[in-house]
N, C-alpha and C. Protein backbone atom coordinates (compact mmCIF):
# COMPACT_ATOMS: atom_id res chain seq x y z
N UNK A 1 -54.77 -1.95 -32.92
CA UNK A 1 -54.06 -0.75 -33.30
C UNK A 1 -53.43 -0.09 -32.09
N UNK A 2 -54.03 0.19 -30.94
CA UNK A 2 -53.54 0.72 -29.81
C UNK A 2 -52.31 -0.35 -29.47
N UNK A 3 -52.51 -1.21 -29.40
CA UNK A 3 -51.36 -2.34 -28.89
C UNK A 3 -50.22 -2.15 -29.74
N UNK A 4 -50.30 -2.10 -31.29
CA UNK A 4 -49.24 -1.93 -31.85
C UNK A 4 -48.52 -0.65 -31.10
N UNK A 5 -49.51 0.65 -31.00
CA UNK A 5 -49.00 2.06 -30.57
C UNK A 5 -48.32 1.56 -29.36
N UNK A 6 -48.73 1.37 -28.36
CA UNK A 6 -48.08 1.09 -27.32
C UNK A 6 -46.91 -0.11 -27.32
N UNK A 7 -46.75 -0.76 -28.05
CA UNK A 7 -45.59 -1.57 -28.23
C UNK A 7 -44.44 -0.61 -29.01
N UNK A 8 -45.10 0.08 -30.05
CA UNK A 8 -43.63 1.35 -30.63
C UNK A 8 -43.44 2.38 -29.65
N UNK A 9 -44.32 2.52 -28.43
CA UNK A 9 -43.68 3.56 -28.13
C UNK A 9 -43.47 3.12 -26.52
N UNK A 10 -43.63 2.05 -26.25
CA UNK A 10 -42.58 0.95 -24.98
C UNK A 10 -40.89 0.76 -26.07
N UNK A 11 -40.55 1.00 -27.32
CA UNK A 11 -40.07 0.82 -28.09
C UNK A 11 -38.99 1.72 -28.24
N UNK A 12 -39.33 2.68 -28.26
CA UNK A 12 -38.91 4.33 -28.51
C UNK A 12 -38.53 4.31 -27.41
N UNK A 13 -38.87 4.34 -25.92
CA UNK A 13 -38.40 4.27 -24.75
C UNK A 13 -37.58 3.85 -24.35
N UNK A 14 -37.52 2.43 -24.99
CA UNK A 14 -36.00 1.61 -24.90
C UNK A 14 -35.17 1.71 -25.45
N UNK A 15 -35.53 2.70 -26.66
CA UNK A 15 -34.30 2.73 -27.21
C UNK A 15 -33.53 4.35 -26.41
N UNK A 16 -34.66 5.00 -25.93
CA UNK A 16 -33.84 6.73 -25.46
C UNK A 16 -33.74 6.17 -24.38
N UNK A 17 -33.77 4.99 -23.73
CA UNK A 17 -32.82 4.69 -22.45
C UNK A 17 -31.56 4.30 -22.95
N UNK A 18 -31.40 3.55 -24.17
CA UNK A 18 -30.43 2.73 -24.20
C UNK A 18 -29.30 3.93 -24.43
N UNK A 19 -29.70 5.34 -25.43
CA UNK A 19 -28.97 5.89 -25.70
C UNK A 19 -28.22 7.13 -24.70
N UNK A 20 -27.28 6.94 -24.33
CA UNK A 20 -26.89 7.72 -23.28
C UNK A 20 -25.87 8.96 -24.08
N UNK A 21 -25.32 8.94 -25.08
CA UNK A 21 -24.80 10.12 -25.54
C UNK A 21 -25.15 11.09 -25.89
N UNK A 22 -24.78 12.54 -25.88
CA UNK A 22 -25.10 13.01 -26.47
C UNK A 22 -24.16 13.72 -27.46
N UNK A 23 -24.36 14.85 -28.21
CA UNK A 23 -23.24 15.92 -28.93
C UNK A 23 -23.75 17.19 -28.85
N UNK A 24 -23.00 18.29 -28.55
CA UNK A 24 -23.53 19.62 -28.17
C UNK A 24 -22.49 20.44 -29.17
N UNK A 25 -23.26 21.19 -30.01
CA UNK A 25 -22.24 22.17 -31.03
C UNK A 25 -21.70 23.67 -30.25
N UNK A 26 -20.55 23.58 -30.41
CA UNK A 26 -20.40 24.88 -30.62
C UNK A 26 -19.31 25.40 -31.58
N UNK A 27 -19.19 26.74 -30.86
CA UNK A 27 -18.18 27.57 -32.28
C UNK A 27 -17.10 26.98 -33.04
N UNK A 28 -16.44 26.30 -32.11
CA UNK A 28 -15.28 25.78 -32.66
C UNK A 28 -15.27 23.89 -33.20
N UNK A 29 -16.60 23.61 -33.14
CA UNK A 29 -16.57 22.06 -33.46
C UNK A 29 -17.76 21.74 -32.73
N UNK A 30 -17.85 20.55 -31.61
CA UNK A 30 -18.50 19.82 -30.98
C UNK A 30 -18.22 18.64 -29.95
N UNK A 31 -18.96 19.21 -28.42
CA UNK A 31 -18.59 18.06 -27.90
C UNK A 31 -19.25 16.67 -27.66
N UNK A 32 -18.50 15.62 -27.79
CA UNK A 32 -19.22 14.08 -27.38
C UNK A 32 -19.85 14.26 -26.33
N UNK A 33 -20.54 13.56 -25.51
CA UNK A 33 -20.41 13.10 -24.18
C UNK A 33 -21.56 11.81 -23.85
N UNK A 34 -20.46 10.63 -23.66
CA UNK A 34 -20.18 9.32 -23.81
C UNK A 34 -21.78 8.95 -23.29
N UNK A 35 -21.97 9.54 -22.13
CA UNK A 35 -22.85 8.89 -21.16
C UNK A 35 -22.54 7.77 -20.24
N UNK A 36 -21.43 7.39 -20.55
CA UNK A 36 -20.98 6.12 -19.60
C UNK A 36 -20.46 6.25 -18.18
N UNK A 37 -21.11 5.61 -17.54
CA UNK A 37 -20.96 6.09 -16.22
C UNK A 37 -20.08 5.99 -15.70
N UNK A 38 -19.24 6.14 -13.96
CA UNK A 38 -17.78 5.93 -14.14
C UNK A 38 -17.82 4.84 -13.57
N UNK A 39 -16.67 4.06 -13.92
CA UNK A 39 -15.99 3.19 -13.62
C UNK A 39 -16.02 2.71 -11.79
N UNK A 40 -16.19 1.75 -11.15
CA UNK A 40 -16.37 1.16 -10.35
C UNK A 40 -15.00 1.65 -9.61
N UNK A 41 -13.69 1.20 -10.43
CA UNK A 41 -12.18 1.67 -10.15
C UNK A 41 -11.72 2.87 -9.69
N UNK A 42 -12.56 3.85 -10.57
CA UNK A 42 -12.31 5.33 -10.63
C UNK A 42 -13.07 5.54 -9.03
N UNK A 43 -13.93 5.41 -9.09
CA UNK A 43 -14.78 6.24 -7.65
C UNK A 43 -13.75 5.81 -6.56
N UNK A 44 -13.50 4.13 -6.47
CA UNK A 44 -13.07 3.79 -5.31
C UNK A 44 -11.70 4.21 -5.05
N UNK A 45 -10.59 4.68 -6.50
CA UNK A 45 -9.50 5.18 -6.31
C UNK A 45 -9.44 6.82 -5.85
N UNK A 46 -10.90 7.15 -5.98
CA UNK A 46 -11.33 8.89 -5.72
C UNK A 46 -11.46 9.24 -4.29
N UNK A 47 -12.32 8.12 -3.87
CA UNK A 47 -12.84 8.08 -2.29
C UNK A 47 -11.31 7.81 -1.52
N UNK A 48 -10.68 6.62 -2.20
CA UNK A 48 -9.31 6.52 -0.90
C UNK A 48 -8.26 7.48 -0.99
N UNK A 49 -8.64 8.03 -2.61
CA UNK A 49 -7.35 9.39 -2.57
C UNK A 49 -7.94 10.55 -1.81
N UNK A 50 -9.56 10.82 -1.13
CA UNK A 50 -9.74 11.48 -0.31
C UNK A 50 -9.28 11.74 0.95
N UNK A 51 -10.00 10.14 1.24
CA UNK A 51 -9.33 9.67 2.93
C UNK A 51 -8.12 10.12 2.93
N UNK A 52 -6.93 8.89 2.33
CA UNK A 52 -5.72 9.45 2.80
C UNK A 52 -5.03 10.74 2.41
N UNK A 53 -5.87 11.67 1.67
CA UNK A 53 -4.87 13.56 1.05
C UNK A 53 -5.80 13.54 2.67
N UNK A 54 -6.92 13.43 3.16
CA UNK A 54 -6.95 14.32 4.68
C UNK A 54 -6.42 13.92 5.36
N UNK A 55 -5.75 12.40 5.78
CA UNK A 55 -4.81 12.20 6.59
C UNK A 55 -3.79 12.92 6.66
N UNK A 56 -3.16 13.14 5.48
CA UNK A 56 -1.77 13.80 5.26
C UNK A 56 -2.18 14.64 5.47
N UNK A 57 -3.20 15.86 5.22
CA UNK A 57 -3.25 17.42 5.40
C UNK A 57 -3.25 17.25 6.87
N UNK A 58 -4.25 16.33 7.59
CA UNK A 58 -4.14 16.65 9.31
C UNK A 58 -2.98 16.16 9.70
N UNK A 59 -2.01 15.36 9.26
CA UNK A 59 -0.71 15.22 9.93
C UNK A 59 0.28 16.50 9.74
N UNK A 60 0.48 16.77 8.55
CA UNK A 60 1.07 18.03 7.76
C UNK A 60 0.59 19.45 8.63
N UNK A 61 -1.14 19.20 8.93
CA UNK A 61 -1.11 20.61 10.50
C UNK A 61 -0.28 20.39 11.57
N UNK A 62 -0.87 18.59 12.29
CA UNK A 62 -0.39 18.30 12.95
C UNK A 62 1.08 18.77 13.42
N UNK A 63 1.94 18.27 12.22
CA UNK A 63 3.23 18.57 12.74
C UNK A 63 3.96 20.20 12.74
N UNK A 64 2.85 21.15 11.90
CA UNK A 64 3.80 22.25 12.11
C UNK A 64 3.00 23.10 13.35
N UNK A 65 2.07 22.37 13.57
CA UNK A 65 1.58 23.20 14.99
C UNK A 65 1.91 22.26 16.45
N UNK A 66 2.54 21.64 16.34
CA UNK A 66 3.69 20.84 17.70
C UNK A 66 4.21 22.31 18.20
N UNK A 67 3.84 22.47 19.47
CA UNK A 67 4.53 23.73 20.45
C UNK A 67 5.66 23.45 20.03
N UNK A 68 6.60 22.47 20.13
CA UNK A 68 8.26 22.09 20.00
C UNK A 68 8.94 22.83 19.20
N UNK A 69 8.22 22.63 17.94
CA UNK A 69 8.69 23.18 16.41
C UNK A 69 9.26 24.33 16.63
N UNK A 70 9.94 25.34 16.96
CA UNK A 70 10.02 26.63 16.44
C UNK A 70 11.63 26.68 17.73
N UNK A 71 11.86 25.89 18.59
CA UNK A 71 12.37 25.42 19.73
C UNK A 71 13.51 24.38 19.90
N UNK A 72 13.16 23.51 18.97
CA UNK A 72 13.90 22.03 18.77
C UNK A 72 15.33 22.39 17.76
N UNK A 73 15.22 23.76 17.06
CA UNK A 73 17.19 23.73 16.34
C UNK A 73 16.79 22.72 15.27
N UNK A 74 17.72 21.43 15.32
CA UNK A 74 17.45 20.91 13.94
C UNK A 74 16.27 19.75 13.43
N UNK A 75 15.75 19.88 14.70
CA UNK A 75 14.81 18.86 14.61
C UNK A 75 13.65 19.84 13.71
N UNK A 76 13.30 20.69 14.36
CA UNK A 76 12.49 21.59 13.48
C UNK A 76 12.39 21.92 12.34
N UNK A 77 13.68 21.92 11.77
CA UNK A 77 13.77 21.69 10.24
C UNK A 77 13.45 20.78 9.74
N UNK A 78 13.22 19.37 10.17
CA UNK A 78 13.03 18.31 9.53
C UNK A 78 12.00 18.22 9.74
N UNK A 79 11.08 19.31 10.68
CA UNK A 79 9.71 18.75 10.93
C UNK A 79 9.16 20.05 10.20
N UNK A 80 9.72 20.76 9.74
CA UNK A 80 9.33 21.35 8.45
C UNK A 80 8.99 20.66 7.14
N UNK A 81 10.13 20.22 7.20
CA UNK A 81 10.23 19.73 5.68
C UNK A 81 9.50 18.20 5.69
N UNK A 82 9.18 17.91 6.29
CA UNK A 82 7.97 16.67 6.64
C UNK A 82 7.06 17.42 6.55
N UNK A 83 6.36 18.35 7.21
CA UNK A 83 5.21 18.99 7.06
C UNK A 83 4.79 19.34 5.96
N UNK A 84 5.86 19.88 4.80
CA UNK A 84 5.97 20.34 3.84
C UNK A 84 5.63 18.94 2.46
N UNK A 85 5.85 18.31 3.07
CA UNK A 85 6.31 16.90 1.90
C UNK A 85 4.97 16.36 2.06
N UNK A 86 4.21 16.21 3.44
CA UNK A 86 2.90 15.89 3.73
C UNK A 86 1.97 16.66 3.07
N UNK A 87 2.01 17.71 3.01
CA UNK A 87 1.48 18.97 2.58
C UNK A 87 1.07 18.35 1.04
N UNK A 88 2.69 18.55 0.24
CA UNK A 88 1.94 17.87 -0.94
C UNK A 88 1.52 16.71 -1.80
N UNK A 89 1.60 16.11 -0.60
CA UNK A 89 0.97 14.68 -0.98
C UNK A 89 -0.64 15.01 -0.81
N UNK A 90 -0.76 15.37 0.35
CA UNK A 90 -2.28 16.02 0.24
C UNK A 90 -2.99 16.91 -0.89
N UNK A 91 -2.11 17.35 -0.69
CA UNK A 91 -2.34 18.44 -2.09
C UNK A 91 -2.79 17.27 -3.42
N UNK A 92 -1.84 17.15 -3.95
CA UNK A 92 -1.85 15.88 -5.36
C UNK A 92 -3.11 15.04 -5.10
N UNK A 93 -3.36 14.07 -3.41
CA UNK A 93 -4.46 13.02 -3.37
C UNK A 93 -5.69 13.79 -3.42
N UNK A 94 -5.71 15.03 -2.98
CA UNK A 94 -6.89 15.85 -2.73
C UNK A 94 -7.33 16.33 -4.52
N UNK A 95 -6.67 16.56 -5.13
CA UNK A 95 -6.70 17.13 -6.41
C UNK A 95 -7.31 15.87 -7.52
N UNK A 96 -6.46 14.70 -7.17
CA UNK A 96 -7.14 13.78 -8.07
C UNK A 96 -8.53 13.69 -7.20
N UNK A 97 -9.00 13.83 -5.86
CA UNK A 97 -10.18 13.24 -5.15
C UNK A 97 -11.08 14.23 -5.81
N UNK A 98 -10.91 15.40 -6.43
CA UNK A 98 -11.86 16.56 -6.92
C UNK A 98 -12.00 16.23 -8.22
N UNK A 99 -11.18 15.78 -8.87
CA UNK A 99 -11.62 15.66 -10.85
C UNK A 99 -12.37 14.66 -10.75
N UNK A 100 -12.61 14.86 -11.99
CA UNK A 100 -14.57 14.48 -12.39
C UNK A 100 -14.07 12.79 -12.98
N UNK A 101 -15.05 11.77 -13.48
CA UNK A 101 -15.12 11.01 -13.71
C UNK A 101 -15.44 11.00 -15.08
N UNK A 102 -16.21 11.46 -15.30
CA UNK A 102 -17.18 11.72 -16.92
C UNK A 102 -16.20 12.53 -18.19
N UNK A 103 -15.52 11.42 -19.07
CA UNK A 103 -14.86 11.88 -20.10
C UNK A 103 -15.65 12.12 -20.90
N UNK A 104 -15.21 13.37 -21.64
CA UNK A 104 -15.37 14.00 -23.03
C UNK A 104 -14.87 14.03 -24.20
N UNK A 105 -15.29 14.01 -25.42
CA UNK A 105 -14.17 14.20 -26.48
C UNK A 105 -15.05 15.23 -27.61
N UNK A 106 -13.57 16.47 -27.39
CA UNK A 106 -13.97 17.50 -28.32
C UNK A 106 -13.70 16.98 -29.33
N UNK A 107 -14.08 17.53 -30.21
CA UNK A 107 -13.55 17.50 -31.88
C UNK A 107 -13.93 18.48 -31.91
N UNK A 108 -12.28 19.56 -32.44
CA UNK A 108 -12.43 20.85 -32.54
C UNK A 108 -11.81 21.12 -33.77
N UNK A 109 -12.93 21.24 -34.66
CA UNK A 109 -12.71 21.36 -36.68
C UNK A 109 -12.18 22.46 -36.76
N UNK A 110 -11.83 23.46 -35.77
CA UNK A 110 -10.97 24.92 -36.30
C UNK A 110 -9.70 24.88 -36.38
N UNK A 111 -9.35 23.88 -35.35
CA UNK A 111 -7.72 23.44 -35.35
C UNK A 111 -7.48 22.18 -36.05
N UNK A 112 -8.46 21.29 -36.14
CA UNK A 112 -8.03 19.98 -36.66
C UNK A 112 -8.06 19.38 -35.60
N UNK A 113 -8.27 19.20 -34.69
CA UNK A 113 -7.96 18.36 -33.56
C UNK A 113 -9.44 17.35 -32.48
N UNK A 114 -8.74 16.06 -31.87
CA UNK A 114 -9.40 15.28 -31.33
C UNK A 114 -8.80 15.46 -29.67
N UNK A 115 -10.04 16.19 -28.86
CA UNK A 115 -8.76 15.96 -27.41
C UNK A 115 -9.89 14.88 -26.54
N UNK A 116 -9.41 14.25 -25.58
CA UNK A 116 -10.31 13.63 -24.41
C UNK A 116 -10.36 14.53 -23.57
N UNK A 117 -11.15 14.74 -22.94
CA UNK A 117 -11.37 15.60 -21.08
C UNK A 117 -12.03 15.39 -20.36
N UNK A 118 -11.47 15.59 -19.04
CA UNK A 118 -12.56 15.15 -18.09
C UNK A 118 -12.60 16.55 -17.30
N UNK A 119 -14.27 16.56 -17.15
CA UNK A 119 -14.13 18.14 -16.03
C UNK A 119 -14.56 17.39 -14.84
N UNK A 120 -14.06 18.34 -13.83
CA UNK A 120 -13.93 18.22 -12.17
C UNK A 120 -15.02 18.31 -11.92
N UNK A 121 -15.25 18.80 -10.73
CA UNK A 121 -16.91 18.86 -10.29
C UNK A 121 -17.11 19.92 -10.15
N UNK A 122 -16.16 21.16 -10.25
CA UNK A 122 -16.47 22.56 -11.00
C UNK A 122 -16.76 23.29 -12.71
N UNK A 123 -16.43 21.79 -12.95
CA UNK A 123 -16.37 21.69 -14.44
C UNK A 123 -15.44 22.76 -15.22
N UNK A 124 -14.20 22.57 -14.27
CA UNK A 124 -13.02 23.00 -15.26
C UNK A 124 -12.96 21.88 -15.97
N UNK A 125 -11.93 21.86 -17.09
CA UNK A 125 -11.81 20.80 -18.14
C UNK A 125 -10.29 20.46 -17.89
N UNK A 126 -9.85 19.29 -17.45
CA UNK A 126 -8.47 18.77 -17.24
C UNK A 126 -8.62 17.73 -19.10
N UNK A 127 -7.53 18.22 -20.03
CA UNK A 127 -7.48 17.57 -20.81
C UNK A 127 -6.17 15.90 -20.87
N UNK A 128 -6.59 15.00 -21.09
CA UNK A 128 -5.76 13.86 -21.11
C UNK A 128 -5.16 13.33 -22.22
N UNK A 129 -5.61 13.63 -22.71
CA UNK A 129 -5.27 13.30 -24.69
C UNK A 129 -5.40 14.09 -25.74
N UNK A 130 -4.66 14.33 -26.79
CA UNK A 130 -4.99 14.80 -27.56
C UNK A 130 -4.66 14.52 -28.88
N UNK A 131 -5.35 14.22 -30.09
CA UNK A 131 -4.93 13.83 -31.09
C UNK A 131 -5.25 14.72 -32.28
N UNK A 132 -4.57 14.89 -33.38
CA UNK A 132 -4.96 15.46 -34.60
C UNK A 132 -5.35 14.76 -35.37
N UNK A 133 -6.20 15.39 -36.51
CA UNK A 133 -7.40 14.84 -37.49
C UNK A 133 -6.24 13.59 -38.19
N UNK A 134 -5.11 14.09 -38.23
CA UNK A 134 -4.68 13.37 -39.26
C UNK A 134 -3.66 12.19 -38.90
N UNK A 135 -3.86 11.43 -37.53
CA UNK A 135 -3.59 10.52 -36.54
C UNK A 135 -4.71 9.57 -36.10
N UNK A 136 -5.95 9.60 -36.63
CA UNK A 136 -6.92 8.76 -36.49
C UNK A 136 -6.98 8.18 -37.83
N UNK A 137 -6.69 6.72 -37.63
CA UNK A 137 -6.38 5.54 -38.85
C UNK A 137 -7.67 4.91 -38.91
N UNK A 138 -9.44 5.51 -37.85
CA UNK A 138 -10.00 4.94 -38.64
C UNK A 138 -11.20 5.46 -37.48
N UNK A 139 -12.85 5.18 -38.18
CA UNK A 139 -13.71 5.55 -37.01
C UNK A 139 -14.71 4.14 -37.36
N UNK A 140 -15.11 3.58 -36.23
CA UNK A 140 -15.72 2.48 -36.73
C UNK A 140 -16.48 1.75 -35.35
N UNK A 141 -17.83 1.38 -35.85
CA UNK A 141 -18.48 0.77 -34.36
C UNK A 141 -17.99 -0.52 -34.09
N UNK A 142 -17.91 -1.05 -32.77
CA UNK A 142 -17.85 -2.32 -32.46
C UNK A 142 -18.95 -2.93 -32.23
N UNK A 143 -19.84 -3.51 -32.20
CA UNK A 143 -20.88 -4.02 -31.75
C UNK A 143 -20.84 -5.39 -31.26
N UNK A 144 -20.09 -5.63 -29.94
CA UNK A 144 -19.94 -6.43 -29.45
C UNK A 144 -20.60 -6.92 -28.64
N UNK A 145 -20.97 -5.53 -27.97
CA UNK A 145 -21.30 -5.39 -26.59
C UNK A 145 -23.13 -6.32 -26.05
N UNK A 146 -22.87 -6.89 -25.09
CA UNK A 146 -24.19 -7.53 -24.73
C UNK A 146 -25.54 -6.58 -24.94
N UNK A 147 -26.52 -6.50 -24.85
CA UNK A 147 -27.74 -6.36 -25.34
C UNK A 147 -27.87 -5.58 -25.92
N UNK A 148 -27.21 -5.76 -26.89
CA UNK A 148 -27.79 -5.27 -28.55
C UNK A 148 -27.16 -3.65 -28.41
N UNK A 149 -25.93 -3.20 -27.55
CA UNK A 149 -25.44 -2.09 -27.54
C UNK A 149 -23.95 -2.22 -27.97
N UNK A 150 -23.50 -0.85 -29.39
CA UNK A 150 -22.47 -1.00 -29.40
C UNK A 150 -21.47 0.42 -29.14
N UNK A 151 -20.29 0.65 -29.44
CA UNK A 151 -19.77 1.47 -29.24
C UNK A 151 -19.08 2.14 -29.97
N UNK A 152 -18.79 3.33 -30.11
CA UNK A 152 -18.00 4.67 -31.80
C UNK A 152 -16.70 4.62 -31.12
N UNK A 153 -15.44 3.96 -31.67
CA UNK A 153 -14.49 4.03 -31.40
C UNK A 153 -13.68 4.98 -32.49
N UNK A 154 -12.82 5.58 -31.83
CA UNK A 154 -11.69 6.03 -32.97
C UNK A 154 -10.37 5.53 -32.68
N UNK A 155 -9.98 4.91 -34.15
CA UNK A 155 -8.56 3.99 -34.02
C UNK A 155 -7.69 4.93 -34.09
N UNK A 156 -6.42 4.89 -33.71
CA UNK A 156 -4.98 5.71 -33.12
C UNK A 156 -4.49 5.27 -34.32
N UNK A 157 -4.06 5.75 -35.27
CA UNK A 157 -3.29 5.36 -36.68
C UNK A 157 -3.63 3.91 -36.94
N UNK A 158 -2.89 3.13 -37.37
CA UNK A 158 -3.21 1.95 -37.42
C UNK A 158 -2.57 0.85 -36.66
N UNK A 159 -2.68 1.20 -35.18
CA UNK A 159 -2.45 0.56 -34.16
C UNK A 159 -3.59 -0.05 -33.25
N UNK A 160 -3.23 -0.84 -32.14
CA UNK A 160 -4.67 -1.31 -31.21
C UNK A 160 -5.05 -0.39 -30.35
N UNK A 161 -4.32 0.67 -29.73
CA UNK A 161 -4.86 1.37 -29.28
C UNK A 161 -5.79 3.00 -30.03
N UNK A 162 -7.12 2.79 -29.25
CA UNK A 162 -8.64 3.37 -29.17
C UNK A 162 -8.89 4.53 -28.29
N UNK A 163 -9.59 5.19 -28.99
CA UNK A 163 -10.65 6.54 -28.04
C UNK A 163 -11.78 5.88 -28.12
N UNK A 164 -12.64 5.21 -26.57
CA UNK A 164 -14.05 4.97 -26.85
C UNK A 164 -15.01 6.73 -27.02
N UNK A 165 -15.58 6.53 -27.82
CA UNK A 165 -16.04 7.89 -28.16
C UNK A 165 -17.90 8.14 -27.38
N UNK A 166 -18.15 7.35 -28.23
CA UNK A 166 -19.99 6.88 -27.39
C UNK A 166 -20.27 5.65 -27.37
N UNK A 167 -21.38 5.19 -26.78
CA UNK A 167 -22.66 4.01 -26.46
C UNK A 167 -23.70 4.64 -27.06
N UNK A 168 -24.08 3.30 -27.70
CA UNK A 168 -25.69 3.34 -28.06
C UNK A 168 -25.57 2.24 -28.69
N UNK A 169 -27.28 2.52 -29.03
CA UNK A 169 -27.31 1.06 -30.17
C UNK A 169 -26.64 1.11 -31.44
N UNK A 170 -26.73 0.48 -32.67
CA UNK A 170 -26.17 0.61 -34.03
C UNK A 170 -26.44 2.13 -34.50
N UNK A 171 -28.12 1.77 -34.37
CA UNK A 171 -28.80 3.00 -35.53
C UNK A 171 -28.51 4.10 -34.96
N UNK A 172 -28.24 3.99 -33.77
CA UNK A 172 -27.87 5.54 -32.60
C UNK A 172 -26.70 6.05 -33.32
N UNK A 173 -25.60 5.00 -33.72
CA UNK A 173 -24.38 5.91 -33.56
C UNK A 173 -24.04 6.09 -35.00
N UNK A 174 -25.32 5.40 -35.88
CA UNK A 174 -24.65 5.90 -37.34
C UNK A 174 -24.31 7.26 -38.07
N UNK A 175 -25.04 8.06 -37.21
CA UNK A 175 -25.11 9.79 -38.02
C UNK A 175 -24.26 10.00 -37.30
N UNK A 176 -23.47 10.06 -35.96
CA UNK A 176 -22.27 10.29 -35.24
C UNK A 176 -20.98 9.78 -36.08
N UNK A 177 -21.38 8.86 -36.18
CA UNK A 177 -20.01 8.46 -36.89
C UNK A 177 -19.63 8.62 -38.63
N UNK A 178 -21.03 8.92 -39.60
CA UNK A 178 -21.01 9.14 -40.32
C UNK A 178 -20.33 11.03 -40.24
N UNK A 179 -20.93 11.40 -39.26
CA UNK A 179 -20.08 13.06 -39.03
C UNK A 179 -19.02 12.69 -38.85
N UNK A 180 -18.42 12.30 -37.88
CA UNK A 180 -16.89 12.05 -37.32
C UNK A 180 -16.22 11.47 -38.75
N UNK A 181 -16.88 10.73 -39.34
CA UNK A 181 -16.02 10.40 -40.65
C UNK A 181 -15.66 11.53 -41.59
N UNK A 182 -16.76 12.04 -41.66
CA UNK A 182 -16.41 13.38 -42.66
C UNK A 182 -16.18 14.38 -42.73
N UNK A 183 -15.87 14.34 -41.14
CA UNK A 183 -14.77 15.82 -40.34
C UNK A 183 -13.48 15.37 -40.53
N UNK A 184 -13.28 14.04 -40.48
CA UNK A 184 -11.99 13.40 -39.99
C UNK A 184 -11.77 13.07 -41.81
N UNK A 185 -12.20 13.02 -42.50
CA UNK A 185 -12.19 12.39 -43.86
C UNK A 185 -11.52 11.66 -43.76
N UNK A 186 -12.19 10.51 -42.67
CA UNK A 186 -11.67 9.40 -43.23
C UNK A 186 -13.27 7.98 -43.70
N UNK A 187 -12.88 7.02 -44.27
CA UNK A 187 -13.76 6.06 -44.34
C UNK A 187 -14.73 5.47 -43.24
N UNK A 188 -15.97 5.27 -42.87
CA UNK A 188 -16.38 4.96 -41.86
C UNK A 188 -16.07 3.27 -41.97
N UNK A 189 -16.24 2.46 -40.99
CA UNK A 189 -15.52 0.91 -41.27
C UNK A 189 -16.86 -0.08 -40.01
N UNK A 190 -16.66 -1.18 -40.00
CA UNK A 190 -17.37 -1.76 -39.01
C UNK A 190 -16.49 -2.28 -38.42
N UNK A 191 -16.73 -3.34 -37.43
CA UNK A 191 -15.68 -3.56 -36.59
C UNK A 191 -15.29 -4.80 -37.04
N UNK A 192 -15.76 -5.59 -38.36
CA UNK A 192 -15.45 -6.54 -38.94
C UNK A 192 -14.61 -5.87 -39.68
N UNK A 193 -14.53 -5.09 -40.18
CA UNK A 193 -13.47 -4.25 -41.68
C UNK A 193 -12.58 -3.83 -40.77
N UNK A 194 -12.55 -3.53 -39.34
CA UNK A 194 -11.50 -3.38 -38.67
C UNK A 194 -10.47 -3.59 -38.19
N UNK A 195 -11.24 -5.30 -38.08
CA UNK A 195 -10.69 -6.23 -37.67
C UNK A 195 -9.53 -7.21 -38.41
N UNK A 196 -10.40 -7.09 -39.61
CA UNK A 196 -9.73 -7.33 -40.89
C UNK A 196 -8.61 -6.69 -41.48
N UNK A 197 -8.31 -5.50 -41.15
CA UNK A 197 -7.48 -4.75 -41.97
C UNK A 197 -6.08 -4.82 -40.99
């Protein structure tokens, strides 16, 4: 009897590891949040848009604090407007090097609407997408994915392009998606009926 206990609840464990999403309500709807960690791509395009926005900001000092500058007639103008152009390249690489990695997706039932977002590491919310209730052609798991984990996609009308929404296992994402279906009123589908249609 103990062995069984301890096998359901080595059990239970694996499964609240497996599940990394969560959903948090509030006034206006509810947000996803995927749990998926970021992308290998994303960090390394974060870290070099660091490096080089500080290159440019220390060249961009660099050049408007040259004793010359203020001295040189027309050269100085151009080493303005270089300074200036450096300036916002730094600016832009520095800005993507600060937003966050970790997408979100509201579903906000007061407006009708589906947006993606990602917050920074101040956790402002930069939004990237946004769709209305009545532009999602379908909500449906894939369960493709290697060990026994699948994923809540929402289909874009009835095209190939997808919002991955969460991870988990099957049984994880059935009450998620059974909600998302009946906010969205639409049919819930599998990824065989998806595939199919």
């Amino acid at each position: 009897m103990t062995d069984f206990n301890a096998s359901a609840g080595a059990l239970q464990g694996e499964f609240a590891r497996m599940s990394s999403f969560s959903v948090e309500d509030t006034y206006w709807g509810y947000i996803i949040r995927s749990g998926r960690g970021p992308s290998v791509g994303v960090m390394l395009a974060q870290a070099a848009s660091f490096f080089f926005g500080a290159c440019f900001l220390t060249a961009s000092l660099g050049i408007l604090l040259l004793p010359t500058l203020i001295f040189d007639g027309d050269l100085g103008v151009m080493r303005m407007a270089a300074a200036v152009l450096f300036g916002a390249v730094a600016a832009y690489l520095l800005w993507f090097a600060s937003r966050g990695t970790q997408a979100e997706v509201h579903v906000d039932t007061s407006v009708g609407e589906i947006r993606e977002v990602i917050c920074n590491r101040a956790g402002k919310p930069t939004t990237v997408g946004c769709y209305g209730f009545d532009t999602i052609g379908g909500v449906f798991l894939d369960e493709q994915e290697p060990g026994g984990r699948a994923s809540l996609v929402l289909q874009y009308r009835n095209t190939s392009q997808s919002v991955a929404v969460a991870e988990g296992t099957a049984a994880q994402l059935l009450s998620l998606r059974d909600r998302l279906g009946q906010d969205l009123m639409l049919q819930p589908r599998t990824s065989a009926q998806a595939s199919a249609a």
